[in-house]
PDB file of N, CA and C in Angstrom:
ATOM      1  N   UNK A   1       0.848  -1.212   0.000  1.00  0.00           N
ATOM      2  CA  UNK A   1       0.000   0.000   0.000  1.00  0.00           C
ATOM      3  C   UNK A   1       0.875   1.249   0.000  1.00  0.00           C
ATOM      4  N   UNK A   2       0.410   2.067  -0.402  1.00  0.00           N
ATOM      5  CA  UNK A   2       0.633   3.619  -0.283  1.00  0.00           C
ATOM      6  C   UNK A   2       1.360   4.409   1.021  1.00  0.00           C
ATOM      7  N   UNK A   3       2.514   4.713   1.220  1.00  0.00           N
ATOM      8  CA  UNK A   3       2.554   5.349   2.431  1.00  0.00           C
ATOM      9  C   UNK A   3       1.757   6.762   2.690  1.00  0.00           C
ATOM     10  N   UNK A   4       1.669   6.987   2.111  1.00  0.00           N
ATOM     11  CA  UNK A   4       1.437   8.683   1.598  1.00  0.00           C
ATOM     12  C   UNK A   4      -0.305   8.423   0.723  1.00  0.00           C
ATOM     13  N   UNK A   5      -1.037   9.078   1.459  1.00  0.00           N
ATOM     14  CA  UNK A   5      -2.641   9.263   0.933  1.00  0.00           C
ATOM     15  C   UNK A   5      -2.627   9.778   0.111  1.00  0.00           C
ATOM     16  N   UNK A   6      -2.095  11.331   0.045  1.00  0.00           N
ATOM     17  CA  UNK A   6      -2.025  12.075  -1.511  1.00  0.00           C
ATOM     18  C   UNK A   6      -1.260  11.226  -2.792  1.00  0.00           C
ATOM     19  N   UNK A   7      -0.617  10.271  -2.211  1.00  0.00           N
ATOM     20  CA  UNK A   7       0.373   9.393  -3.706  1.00  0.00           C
ATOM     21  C   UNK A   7      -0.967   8.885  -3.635  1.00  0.00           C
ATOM     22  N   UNK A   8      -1.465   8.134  -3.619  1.00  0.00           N
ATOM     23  CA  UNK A   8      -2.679   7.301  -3.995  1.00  0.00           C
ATOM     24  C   UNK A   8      -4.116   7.642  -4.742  1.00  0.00           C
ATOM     25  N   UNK A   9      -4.593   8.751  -4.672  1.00  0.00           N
ATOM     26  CA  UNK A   9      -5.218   9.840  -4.979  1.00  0.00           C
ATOM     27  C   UNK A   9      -4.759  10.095  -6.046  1.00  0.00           C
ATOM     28  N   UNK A  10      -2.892  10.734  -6.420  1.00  0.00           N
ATOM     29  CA  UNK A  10      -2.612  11.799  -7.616  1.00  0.00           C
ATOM     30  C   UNK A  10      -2.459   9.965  -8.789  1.00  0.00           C
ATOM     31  N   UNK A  11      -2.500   9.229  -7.872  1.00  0.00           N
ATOM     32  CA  UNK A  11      -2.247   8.100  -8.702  1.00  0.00           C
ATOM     33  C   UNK A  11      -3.118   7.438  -9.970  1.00  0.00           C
ATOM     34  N   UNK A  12      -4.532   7.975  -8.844  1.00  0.00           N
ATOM     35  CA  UNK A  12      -5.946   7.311  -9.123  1.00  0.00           C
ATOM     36  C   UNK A  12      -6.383   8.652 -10.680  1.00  0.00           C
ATOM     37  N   UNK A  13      -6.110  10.054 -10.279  1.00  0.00           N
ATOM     38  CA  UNK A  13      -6.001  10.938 -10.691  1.00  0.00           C
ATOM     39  C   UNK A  13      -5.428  10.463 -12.352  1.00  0.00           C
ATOM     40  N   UNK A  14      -4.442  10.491 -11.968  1.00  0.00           N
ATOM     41  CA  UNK A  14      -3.380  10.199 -13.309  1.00  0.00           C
ATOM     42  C   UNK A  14      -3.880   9.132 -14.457  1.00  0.00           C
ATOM     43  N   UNK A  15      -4.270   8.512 -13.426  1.00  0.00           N
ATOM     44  CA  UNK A  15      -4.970   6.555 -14.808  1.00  0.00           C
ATOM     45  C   UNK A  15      -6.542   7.360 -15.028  1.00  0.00           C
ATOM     46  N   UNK A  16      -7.203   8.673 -14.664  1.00  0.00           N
ATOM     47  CA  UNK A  16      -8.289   8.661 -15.326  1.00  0.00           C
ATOM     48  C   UNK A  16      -7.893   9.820 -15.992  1.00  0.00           C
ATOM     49  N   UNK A  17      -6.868  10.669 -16.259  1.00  0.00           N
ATOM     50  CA  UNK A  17      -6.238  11.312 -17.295  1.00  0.00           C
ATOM     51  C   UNK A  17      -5.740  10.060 -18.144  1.00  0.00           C
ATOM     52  N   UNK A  18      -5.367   9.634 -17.923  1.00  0.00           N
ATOM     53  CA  UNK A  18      -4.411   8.548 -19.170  1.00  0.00           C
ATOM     54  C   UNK A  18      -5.616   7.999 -19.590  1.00  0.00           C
ATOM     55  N   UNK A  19      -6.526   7.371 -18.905  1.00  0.00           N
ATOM     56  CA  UNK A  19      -7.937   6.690 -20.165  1.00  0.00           C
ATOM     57  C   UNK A  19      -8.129   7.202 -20.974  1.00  0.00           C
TER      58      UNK A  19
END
C-alpha cells in the first residue's frame, strides 16, 4: 500500500487522465 494518501489519490487521478 501507499505510504502517503495524496500518492494514492494523484495516482488514481493520473490513470483517469491517461484513459
Amino acid at each position: 500500500m501507499f505510504q502517503s494518501p495524496v500518492n494514492y489519490q494523484f495516482f488514481l487521478f493520473k490513470a483517469i487522465l491517461d484513459k
